[in-house]
PDB file of N, CA and C in Angstrom:
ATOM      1  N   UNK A   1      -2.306 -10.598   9.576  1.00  0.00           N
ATOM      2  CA  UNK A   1      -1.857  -9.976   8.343  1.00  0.00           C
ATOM      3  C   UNK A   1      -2.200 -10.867   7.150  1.00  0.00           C
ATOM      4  N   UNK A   2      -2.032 -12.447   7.293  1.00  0.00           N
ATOM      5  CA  UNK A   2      -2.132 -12.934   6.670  1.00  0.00           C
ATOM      6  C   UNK A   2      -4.062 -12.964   6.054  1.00  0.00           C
ATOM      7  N   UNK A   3      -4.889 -12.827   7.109  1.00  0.00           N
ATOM      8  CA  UNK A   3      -5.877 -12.991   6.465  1.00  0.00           C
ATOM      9  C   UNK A   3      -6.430 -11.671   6.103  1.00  0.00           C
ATOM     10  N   UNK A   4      -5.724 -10.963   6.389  1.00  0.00           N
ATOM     11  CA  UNK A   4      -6.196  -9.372   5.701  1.00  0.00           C
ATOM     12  C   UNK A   4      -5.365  -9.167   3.906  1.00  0.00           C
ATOM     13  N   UNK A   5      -4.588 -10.213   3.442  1.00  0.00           N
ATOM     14  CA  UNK A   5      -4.478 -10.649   2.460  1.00  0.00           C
ATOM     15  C   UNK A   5      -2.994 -10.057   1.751  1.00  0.00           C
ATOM     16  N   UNK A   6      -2.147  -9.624   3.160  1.00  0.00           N
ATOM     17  CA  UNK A   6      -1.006  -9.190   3.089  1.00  0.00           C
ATOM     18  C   UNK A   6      -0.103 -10.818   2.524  1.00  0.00           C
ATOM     19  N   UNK A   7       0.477 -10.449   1.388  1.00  0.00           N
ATOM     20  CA  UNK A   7       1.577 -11.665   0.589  1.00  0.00           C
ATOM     21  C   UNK A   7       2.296 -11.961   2.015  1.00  0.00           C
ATOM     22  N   UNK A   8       2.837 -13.345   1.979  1.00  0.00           N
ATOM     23  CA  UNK A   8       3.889 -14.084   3.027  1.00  0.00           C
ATOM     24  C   UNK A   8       5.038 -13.262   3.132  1.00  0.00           C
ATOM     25  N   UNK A   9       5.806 -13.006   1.676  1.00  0.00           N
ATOM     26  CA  UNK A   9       7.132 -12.529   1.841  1.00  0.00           C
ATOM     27  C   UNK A   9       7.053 -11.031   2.761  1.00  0.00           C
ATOM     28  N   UNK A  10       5.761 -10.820   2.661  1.00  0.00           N
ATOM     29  CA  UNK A  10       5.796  -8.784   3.119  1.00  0.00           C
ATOM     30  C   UNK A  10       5.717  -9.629   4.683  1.00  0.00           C
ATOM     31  N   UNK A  11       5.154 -10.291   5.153  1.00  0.00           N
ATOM     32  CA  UNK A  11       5.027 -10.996   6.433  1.00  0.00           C
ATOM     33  C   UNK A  11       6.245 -11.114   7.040  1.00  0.00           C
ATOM     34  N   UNK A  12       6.807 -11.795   5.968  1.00  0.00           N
ATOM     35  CA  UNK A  12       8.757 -11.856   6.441  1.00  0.00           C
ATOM     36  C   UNK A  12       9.507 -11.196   6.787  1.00  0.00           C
ATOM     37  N   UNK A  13       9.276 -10.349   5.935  1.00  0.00           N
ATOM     38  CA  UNK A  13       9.889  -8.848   6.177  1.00  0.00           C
ATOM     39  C   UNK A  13       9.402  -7.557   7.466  1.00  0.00           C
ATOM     40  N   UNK A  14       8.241  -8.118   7.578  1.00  0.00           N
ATOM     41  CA  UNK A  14       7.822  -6.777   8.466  1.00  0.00           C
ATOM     42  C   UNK A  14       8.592  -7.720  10.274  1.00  0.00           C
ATOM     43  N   UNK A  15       8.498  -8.781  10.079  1.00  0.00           N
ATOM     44  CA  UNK A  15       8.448  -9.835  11.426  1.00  0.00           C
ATOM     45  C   UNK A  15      10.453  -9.800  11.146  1.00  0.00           C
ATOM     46  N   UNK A  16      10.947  -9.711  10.408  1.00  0.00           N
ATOM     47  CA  UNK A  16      12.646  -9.670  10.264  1.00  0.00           C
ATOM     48  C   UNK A  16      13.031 -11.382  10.637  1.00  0.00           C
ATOM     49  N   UNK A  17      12.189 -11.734   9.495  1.00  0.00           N
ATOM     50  CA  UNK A  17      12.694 -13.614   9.505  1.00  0.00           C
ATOM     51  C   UNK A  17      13.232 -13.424   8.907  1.00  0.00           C
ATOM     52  N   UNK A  18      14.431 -14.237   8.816  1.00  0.00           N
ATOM     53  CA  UNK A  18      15.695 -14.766   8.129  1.00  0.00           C
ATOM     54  C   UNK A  18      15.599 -15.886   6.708  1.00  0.00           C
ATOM     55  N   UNK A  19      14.294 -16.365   6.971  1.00  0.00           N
ATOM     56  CA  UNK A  19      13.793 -17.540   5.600  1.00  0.00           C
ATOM     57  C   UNK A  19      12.498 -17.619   6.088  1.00  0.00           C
ATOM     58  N   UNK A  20      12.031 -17.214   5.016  1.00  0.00           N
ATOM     59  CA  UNK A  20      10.538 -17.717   4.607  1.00  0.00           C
ATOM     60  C   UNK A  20      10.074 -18.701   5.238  1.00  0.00           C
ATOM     61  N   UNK A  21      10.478 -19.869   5.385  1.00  0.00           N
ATOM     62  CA  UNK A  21      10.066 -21.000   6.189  1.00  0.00           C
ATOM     63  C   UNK A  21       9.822 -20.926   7.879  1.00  0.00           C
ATOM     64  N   UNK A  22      10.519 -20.223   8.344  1.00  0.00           N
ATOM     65  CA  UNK A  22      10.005 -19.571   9.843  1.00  0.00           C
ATOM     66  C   UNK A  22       8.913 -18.931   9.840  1.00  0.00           C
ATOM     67  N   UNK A  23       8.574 -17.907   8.618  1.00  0.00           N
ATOM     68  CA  UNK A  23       7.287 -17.412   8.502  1.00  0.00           C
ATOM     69  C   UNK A  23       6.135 -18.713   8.499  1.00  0.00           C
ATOM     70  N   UNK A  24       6.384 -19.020   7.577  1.00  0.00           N
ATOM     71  CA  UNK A  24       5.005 -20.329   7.457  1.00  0.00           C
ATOM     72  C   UNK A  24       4.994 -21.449   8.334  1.00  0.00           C
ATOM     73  N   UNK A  25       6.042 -21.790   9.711  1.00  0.00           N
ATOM     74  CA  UNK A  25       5.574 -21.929  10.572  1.00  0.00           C
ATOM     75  C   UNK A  25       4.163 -21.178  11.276  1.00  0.00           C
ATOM     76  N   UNK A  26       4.568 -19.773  11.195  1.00  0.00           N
ATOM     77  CA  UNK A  26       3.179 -18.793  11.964  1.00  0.00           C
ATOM     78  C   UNK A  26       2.119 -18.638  11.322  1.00  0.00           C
ATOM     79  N   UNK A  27       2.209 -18.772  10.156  1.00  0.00           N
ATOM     80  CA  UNK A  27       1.116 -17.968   9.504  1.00  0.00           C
ATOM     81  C   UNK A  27       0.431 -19.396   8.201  1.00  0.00           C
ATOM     82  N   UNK A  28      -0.578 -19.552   9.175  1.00  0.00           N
ATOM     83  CA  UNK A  28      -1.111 -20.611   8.013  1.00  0.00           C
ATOM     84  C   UNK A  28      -2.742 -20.279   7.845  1.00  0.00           C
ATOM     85  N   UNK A  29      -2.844 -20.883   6.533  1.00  0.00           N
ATOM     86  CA  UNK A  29      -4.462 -20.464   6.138  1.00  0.00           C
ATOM     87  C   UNK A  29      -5.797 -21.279   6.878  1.00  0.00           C
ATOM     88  N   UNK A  30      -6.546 -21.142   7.276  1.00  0.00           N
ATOM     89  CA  UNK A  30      -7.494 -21.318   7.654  1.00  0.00           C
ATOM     90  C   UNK A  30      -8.530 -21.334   6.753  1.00  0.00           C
ATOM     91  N   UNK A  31      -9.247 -22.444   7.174  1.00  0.00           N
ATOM     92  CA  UNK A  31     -10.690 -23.269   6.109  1.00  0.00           C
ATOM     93  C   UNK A  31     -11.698 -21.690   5.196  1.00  0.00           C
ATOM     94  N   UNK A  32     -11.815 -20.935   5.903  1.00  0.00           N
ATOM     95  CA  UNK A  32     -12.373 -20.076   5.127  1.00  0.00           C
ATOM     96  C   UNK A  32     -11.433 -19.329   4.381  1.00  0.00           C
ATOM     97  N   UNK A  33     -10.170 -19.157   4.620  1.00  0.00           N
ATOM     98  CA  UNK A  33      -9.250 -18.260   3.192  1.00  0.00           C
ATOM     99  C   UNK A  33      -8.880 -19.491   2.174  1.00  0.00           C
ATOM    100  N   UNK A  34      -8.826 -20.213   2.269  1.00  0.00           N
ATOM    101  CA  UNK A  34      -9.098 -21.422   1.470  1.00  0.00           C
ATOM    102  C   UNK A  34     -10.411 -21.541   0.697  1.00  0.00           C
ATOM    103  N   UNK A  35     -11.351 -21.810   0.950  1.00  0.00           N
ATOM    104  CA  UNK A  35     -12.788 -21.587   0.397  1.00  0.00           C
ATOM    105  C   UNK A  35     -12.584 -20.061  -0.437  1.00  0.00           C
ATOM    106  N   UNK A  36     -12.455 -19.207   0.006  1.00  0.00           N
ATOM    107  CA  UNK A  36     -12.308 -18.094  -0.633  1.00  0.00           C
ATOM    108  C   UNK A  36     -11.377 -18.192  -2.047  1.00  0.00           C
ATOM    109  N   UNK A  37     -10.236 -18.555  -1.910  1.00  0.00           N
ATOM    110  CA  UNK A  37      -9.438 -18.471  -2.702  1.00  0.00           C
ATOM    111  C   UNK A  37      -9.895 -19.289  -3.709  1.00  0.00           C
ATOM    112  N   UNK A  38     -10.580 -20.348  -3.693  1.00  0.00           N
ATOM    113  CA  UNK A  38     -10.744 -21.199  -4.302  1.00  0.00           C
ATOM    114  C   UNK A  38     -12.042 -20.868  -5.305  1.00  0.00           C
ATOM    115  N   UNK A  39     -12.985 -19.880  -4.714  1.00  0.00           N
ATOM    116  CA  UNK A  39     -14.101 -19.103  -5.090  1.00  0.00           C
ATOM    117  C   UNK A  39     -13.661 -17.883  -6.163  1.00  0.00           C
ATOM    118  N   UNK A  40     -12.841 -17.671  -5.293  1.00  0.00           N
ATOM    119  CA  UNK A  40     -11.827 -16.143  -6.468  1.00  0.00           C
ATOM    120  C   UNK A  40     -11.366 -16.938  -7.731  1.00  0.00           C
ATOM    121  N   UNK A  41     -10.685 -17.914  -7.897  1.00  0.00           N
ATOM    122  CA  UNK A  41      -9.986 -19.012  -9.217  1.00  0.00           C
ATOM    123  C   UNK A  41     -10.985 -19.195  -9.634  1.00  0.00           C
ATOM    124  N   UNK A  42     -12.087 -20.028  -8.980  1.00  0.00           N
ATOM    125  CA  UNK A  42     -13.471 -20.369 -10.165  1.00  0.00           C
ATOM    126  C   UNK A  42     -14.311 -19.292 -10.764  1.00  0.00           C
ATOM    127  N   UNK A  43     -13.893 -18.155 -10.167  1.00  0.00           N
ATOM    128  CA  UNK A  43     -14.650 -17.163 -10.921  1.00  0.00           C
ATOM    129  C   UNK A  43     -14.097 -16.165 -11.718  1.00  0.00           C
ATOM    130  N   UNK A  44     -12.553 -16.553 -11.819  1.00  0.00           N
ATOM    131  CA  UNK A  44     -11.666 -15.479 -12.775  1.00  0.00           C
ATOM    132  C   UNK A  44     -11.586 -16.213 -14.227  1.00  0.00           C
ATOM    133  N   UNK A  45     -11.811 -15.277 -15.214  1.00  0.00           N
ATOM    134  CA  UNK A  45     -11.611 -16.058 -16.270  1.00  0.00           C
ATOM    135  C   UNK A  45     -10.893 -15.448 -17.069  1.00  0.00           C
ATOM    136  N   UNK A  46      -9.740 -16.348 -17.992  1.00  0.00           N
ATOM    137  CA  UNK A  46      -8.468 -16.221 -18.408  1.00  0.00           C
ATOM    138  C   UNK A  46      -8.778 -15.208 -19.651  1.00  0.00           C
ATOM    139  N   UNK A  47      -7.515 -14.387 -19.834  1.00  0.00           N
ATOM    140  CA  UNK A  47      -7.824 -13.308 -21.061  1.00  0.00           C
ATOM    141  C   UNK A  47      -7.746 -14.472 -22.398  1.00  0.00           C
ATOM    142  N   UNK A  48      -8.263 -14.206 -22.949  1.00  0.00           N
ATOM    143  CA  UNK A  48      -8.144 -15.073 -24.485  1.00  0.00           C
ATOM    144  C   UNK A  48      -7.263 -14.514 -25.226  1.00  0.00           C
ATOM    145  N   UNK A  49      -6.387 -15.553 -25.937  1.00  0.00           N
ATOM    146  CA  UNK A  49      -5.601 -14.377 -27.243  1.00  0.00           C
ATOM    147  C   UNK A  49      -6.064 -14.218 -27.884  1.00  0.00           C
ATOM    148  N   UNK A  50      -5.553 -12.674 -28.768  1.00  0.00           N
ATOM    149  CA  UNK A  50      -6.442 -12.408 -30.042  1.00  0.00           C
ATOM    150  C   UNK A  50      -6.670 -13.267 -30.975  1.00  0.00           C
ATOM    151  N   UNK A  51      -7.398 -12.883 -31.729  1.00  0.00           N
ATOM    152  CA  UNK A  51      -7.644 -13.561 -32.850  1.00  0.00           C
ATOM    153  C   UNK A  51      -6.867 -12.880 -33.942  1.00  0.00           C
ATOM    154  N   UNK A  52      -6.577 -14.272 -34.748  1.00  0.00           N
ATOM    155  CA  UNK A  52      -5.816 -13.309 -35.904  1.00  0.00           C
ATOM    156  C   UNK A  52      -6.408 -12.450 -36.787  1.00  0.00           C
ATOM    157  N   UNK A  53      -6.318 -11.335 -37.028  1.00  0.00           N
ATOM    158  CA  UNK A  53      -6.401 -10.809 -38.038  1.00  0.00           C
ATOM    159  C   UNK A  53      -6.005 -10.288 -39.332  1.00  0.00           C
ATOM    160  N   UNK A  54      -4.599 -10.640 -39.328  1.00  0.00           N
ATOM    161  CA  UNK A  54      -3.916 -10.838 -40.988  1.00  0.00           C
ATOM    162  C   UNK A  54      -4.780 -11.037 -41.874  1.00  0.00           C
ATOM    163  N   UNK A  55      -4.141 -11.743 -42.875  1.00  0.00           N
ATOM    164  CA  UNK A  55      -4.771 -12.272 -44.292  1.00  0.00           C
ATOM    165  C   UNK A  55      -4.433 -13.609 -44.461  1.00  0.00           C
ATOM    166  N   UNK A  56      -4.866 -14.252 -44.965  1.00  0.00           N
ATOM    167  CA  UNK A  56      -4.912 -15.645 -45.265  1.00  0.00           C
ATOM    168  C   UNK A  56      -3.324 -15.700 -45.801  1.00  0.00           C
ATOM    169  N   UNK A  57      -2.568 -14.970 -46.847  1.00  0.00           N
ATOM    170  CA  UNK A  57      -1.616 -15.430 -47.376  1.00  0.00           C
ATOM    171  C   UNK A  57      -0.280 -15.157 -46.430  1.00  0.00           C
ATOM    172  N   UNK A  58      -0.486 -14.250 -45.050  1.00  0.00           N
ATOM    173  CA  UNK A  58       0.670 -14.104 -44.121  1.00  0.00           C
ATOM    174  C   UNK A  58       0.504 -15.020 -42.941  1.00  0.00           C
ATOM    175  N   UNK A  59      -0.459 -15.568 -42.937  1.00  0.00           N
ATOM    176  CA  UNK A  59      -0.533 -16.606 -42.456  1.00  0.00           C
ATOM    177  C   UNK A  59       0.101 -17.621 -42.498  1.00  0.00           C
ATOM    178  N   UNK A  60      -0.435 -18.417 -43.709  1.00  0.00           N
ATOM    179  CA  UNK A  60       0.147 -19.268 -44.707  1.00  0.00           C
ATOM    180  C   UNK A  60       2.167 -19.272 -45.177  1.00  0.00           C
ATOM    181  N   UNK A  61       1.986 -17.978 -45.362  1.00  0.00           N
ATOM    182  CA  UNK A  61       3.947 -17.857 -45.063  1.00  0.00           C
ATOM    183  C   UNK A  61       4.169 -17.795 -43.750  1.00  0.00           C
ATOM    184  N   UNK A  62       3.913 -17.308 -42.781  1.00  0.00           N
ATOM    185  CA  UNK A  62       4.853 -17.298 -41.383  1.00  0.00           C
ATOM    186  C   UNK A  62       4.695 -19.059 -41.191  1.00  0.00           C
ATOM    187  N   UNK A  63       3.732 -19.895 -41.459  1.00  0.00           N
ATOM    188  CA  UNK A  63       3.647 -21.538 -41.184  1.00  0.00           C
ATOM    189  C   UNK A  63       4.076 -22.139 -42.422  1.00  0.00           C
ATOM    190  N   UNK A  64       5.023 -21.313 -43.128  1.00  0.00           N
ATOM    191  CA  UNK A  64       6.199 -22.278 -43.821  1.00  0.00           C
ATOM    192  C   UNK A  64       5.196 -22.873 -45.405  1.00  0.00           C
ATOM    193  N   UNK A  65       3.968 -22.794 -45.468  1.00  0.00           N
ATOM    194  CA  UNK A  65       3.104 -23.281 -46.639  1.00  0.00           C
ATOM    195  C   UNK A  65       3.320 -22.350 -47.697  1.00  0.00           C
ATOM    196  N   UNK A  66       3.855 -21.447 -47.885  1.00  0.00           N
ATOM    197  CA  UNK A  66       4.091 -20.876 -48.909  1.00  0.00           C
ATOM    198  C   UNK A  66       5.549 -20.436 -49.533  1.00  0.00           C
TER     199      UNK A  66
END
């Protein structure tokens, strides 16, 4: 389950463990879901915040300069 990319806690639940930590006794990652995961992070890239688009002078008041 785990490497078909089912979350731990749904693991917990379907198996009727009592704490999470009995689960991750069973269920640990292996060298290639590791590599993977690590491939998925280097290739996601973060949303940017907008850019402002106000005006120079509401700017300038919400940062107290005016």
């Amino acid at each position: 389950m785990l490497r078909a990319g089912v979350p731990l806690p749904h693991i917990k639940e379907f198996l009727v463990h009592a704490n999470i930590s009995t689960t991750s006794i069973y269920a640990s990652a292996d060298n290639q879901m590791v590599r993977e995961a690590i491939q998925r992070a280097g290739s996601a890239t973060p949303d940017l915040a907008p850019l402002w688009t106000g005006g120079d002078d509401m700017i300038l008041q919400l940062a107290g300069l005016r």
